[in-house]
C-alpha atoms as a PDB file:
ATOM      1  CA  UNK A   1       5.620  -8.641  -8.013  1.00  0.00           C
ATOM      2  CA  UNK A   2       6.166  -8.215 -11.957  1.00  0.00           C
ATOM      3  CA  UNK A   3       7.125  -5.413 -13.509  1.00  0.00           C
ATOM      4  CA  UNK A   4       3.738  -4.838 -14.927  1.00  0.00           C
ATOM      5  CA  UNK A   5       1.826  -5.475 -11.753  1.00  0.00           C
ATOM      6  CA  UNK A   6       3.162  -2.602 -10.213  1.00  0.00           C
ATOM      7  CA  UNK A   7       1.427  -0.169 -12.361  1.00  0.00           C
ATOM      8  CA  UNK A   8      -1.882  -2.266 -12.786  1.00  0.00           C
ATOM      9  CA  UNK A   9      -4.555  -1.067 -10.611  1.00  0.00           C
ATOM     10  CA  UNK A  10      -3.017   3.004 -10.795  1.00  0.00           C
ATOM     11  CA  UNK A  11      -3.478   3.372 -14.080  1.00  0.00           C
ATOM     12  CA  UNK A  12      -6.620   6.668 -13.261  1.00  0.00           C
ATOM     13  CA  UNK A  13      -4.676   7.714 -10.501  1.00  0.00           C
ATOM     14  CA  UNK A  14      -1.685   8.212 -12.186  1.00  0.00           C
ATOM     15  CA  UNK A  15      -3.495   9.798 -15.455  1.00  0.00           C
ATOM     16  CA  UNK A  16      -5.803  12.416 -13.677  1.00  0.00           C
ATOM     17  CA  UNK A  17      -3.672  13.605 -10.315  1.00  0.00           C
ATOM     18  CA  UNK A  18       0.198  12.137 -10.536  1.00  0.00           C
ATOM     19  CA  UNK A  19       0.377  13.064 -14.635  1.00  0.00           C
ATOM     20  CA  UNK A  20      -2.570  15.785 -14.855  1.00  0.00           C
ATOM     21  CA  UNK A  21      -0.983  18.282 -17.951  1.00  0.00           C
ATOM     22  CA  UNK A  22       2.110  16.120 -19.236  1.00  0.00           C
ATOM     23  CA  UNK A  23       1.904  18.388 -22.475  1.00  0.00           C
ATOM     24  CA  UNK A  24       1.874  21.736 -20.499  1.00  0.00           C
ATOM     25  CA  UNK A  25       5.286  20.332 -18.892  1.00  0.00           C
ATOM     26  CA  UNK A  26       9.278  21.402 -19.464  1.00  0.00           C
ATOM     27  CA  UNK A  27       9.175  17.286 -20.337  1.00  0.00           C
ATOM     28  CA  UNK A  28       7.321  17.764 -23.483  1.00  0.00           C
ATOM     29  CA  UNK A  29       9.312  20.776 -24.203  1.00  0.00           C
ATOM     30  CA  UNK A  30      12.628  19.213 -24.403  1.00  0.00           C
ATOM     31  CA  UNK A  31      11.080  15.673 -25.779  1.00  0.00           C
ATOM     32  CA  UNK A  32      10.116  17.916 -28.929  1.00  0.00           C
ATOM     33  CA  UNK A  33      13.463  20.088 -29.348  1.00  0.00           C
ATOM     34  CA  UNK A  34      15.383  17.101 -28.796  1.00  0.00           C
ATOM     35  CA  UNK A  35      13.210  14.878 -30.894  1.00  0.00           C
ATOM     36  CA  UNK A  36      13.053  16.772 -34.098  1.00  0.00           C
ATOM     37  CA  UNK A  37      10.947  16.716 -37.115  1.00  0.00           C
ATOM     38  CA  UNK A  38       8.280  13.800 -37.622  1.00  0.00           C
ATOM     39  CA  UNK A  39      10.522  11.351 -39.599  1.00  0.00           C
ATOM     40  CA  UNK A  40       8.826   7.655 -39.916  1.00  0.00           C
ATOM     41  CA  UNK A  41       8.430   5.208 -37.279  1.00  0.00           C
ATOM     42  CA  UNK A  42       8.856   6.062 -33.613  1.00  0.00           C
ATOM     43  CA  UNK A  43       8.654   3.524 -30.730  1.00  0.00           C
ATOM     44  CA  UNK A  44       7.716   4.842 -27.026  1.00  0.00           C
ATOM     45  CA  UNK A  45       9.086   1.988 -24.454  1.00  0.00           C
ATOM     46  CA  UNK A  46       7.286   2.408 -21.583  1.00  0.00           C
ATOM     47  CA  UNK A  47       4.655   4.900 -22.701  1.00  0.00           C
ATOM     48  CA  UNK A  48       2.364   4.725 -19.698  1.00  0.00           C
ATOM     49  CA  UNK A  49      -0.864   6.277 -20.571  1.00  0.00           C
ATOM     50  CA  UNK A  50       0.400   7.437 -23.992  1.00  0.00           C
ATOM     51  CA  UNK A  51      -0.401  11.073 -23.596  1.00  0.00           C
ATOM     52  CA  UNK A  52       2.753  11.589 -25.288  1.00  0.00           C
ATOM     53  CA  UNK A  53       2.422   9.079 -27.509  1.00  0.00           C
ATOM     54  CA  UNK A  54      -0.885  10.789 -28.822  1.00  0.00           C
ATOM     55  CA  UNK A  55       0.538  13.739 -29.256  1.00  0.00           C
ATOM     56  CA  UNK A  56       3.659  12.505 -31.327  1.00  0.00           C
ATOM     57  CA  UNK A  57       1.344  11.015 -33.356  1.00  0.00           C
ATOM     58  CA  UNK A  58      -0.786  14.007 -33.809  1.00  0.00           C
ATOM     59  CA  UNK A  59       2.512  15.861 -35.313  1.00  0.00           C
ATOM     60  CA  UNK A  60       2.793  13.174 -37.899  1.00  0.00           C
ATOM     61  CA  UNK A  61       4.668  10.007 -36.619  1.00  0.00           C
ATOM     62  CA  UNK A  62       3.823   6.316 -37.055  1.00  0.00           C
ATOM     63  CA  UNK A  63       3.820   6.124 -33.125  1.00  0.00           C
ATOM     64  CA  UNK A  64       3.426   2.754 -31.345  1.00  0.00           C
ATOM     65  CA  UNK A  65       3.601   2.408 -28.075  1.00  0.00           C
ATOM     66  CA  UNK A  66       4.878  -0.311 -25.591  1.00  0.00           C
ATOM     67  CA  UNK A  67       4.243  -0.829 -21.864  1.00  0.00           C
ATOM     68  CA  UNK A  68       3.557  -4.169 -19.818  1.00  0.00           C
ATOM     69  CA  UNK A  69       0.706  -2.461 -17.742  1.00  0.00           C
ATOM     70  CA  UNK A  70      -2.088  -3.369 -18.882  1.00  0.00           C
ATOM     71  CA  UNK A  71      -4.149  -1.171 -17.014  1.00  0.00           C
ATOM     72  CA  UNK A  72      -2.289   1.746 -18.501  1.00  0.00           C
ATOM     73  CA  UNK A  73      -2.336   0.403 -21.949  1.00  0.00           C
ATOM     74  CA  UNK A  74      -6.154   0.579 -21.595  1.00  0.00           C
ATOM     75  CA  UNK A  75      -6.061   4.456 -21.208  1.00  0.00           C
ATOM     76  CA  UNK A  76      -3.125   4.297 -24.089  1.00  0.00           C
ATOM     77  CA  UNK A  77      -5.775   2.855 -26.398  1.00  0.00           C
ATOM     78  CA  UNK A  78      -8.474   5.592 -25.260  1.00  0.00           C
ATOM     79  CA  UNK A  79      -5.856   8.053 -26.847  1.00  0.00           C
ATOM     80  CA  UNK A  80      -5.853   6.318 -29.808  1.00  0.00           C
ATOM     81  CA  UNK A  81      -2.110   4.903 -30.047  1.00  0.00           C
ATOM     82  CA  UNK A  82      -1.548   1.844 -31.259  1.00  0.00           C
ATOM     83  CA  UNK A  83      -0.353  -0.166 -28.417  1.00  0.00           C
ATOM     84  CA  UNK A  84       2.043  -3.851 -27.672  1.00  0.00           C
ATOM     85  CA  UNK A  85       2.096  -5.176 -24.491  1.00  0.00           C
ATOM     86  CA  UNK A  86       5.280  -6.459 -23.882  1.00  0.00           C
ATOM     87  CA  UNK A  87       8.142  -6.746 -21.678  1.00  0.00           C
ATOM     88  CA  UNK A  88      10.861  -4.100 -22.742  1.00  0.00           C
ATOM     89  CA  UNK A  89      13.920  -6.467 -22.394  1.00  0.00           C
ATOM     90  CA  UNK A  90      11.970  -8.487 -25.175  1.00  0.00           C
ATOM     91  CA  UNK A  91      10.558  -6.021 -27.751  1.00  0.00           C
ATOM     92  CA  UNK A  92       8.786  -8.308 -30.273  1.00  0.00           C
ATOM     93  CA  UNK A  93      10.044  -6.393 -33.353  1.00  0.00           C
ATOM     94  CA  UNK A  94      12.725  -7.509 -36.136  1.00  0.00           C
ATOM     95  CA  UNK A  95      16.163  -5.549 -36.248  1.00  0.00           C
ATOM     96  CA  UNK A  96      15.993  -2.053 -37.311  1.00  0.00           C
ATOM     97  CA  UNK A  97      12.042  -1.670 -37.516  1.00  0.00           C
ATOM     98  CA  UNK A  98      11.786   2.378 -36.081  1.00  0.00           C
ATOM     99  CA  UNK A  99      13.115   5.463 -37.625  1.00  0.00           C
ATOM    100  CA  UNK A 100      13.223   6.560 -33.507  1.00  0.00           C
ATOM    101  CA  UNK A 101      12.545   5.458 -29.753  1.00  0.00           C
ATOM    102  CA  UNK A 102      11.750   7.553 -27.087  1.00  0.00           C
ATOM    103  CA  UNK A 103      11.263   6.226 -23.724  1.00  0.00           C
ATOM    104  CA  UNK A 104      10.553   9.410 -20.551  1.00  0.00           C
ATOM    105  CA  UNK A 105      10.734   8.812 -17.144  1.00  0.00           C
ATOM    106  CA  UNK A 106      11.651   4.979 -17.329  1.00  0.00           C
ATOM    107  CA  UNK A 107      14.931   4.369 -15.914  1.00  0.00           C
ATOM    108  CA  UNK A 108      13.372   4.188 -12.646  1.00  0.00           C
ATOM    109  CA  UNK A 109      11.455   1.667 -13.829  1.00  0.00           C
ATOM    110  CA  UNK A 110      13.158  -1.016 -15.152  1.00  0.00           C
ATOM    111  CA  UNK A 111      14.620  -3.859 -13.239  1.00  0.00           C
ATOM    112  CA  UNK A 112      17.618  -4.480 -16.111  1.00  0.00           C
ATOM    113  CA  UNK A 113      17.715  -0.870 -18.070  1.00  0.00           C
ATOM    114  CA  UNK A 114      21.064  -2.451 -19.804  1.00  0.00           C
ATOM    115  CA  UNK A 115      19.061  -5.059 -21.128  1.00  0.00           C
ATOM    116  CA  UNK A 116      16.132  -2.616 -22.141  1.00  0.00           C
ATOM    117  CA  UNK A 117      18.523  -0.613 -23.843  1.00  0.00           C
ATOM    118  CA  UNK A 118      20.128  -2.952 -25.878  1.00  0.00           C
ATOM    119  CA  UNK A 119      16.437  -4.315 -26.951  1.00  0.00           C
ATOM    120  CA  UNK A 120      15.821  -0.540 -28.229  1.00  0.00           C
ATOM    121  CA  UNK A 121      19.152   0.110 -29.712  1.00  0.00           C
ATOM    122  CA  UNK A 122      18.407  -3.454 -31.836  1.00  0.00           C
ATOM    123  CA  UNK A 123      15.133  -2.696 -33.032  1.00  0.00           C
ATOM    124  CA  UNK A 124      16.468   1.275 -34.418  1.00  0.00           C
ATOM    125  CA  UNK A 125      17.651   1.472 -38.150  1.00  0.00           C
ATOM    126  CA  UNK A 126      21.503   2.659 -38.158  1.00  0.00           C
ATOM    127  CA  UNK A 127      21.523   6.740 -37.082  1.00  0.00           C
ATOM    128  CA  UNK A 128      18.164   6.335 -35.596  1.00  0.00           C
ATOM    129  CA  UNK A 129      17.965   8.652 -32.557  1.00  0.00           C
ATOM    130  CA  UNK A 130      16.905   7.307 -28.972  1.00  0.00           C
ATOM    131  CA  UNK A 131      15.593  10.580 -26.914  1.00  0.00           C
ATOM    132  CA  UNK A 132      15.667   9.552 -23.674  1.00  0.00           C
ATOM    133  CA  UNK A 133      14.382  11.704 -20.294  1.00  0.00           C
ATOM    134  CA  UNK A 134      15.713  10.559 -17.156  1.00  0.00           C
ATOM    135  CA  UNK A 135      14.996  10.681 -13.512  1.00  0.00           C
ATOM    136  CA  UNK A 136      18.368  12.015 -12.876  1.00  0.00           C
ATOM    137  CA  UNK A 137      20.446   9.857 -10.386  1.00  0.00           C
ATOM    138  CA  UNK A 138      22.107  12.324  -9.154  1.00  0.00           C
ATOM    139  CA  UNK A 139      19.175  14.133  -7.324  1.00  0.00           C
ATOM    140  CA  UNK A 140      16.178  11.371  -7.389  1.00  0.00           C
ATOM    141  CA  UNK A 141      16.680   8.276  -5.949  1.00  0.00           C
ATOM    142  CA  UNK A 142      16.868   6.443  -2.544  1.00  0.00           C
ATOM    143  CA  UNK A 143      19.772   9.108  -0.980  1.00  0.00           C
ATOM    144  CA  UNK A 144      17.881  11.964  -1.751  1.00  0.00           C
ATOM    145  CA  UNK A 145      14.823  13.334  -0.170  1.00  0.00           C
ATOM    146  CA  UNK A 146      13.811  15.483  -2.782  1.00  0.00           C
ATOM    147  CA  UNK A 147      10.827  17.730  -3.306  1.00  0.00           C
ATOM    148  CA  UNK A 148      10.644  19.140  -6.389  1.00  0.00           C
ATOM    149  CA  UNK A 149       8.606  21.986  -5.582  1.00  0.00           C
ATOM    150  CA  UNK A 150      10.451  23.047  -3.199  1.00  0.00           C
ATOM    151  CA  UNK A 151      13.372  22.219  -5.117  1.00  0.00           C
ATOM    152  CA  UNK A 152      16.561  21.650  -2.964  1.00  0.00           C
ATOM    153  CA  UNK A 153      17.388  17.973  -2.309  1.00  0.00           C
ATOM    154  CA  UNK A 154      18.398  17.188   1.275  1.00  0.00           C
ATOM    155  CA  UNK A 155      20.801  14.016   0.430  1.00  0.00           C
ATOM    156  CA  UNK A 156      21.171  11.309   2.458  1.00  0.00           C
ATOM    157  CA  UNK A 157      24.767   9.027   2.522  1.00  0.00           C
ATOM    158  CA  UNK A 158      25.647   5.454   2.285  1.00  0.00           C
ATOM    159  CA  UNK A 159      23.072   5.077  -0.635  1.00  0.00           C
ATOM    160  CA  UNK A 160      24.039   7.177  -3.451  1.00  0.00           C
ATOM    161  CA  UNK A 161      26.647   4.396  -5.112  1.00  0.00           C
ATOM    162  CA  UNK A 162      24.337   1.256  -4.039  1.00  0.00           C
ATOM    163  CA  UNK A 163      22.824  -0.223  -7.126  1.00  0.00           C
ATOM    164  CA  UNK A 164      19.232  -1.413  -5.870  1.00  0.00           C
ATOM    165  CA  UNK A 165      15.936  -1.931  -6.651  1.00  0.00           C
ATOM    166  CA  UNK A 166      14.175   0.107  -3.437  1.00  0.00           C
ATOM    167  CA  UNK A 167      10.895   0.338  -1.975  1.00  0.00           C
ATOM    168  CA  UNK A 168      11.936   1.752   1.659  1.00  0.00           C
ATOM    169  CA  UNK A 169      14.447   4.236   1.232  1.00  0.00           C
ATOM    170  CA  UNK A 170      15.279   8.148   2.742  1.00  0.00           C
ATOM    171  CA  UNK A 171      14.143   8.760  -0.841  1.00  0.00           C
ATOM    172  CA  UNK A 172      10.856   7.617  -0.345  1.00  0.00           C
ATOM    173  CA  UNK A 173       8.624   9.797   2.103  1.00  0.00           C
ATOM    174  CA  UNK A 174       6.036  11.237   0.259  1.00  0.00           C
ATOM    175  CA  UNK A 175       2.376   9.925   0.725  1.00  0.00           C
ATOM    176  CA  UNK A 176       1.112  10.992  -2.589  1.00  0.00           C
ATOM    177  CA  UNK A 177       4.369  10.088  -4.275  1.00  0.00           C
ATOM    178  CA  UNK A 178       4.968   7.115  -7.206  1.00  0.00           C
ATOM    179  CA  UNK A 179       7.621   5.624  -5.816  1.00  0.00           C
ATOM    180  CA  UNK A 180       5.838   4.895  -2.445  1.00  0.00           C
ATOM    181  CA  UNK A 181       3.088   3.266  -4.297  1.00  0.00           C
ATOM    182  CA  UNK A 182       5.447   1.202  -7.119  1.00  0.00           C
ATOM    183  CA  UNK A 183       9.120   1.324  -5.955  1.00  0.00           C
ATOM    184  CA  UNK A 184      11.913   2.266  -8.400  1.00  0.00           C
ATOM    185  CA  UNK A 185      15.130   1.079  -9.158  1.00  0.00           C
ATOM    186  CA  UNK A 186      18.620   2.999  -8.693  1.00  0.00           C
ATOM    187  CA  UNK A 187      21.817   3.476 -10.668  1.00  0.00           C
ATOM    188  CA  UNK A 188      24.456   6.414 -10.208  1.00  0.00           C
ATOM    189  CA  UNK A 189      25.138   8.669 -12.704  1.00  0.00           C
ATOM    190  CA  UNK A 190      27.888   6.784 -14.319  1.00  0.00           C
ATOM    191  CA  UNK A 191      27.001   3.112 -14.333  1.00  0.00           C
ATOM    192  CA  UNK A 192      23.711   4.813 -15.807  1.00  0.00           C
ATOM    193  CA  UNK A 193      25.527   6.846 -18.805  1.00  0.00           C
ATOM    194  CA  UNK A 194      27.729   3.669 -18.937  1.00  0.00           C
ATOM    195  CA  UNK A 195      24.736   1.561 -19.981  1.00  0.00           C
ATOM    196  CA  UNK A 196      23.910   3.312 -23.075  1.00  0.00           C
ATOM    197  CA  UNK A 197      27.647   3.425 -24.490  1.00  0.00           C
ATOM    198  CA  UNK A 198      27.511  -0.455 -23.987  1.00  0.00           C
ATOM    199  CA  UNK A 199      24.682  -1.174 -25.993  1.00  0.00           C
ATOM    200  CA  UNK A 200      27.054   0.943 -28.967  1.00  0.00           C
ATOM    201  CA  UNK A 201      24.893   4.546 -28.535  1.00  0.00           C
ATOM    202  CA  UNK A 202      27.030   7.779 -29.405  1.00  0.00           C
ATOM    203  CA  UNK A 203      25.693  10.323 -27.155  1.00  0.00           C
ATOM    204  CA  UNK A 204      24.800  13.585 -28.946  1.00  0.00           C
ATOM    205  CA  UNK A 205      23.243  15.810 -26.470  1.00  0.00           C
ATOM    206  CA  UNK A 206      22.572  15.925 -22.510  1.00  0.00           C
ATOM    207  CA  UNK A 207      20.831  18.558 -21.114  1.00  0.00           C
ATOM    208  CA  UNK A 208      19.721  19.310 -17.148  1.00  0.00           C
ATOM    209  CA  UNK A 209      16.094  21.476 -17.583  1.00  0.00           C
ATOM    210  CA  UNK A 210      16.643  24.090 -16.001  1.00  0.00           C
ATOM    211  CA  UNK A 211      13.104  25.035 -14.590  1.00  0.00           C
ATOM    212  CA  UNK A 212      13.913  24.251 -11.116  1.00  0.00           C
ATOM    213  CA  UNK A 213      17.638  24.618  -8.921  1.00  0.00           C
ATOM    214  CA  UNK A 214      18.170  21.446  -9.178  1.00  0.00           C
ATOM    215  CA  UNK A 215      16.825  19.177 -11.786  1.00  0.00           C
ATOM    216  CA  UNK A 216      14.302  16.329 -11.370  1.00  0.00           C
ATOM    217  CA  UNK A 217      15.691  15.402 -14.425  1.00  0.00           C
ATOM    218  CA  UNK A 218      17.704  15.014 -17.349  1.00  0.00           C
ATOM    219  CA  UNK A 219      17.703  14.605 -20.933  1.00  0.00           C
ATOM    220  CA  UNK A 220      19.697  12.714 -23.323  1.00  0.00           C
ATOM    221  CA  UNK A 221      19.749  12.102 -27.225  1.00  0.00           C
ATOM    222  CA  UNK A 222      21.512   8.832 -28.506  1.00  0.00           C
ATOM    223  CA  UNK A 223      22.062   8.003 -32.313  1.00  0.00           C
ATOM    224  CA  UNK A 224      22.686   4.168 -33.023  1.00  0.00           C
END
């Protein structure tokens, strides 16, 4: 199954009951701190259903948005972003076209995030930022059965350190959930950090939100 495939076909279902209030979340909270003032072109890799795409727009950025789903795109569109289908590890855009990237809840997502990465480092202008808000490894993933309303992660061993793209896993268990219905990819903490020094990011600020004991997950700005 591509990439893309996973997500076509879920596009409503993840819109109106996985993703019902994005912009009443923590995420959007940090995304804007972190973010900063509207400052020229931003790129969202991976923007799903673009409701926070929209609403980057709406505050005064030249906002385009890239996903490979074409069955979220559609709803992307409906928003009114400008959208690219397009494989991330192959962003059709010349060196140094965006001002900024953002890409939220992705990592999980991508089969090669080095490769990703270096595609969105490429495409910034020098001291661009890259805000980037994680699925945090540490908690998420297929060692950790992990509610997060309930909030404490009951971990499981000999899976933390594998590297693996995972679609039966201690980590996956609930019904309802994503990952049940799409799968999600893996990488420990520091073979995940590790990625985004490769591809020549400086790392300005990493934060853990703090609205639950431990955190779903975590947010990071780069500068190229």
């Amino acid at each position: 199954m591509s990439t893309g495939a996973r997500y076509d076909g879920i596009a409503d279902w993840y819109d109106t009951e996985f993703q019902p209030a994005p912009l009443e979340s923590e995420t959007w909270e940090v995304l804007l701190r972190l973010l900063g003032d509207p400052a020229g072109a931003l790129i969202d890799v991976g923007c799903g259903t673009g409701s926070y795409a929209a609403a980057l727009a709406e505050r005064g950025w030249d906002v385009t948005g890239v996903d490979i789903s074409e069955d979220m795109l559609r709803l992307a569109r409906e928003r009114g972003v400008r959208t690219v289908r397009a494989d991330a590890t192959s962003l059709p855009f010349a060196d140094g076209s965006f001002d900024a990237a953002i890409s939220v809840f992705t990592n999980t997502d991508f089969d090669d995030l080095a490769a990703v990465v270096r595609e969105i480092t490429r495409i910034l202008r020098p001291g661009a930022p890259l805000v980037h808000l994680a699925v945090h490894p540490c908690f998420v993933g297929p060692h950790s059965m992990y509610d997060p309303e309930g909030g404490v992660p009951v971990l499981q061993p000999g899976w933390y350190r594998s590297e693996v793209r995972y679609t039966e896993a201690p980590g996956v268990w609930r019904e309802s959930g994503v990952r049940i219905r799409v799968g999600a990819t893996h990488l420990p903490l520091g073979l995940f950090l590790q990625t985004f020094v490769d591809a020549g990011l400086g790392l300005e600020r990493i934060e853990e939100p703090a609205g639950r004991e431990y955190p779903f997950g975590l947010a990071l700005r780069w500068r190229r």
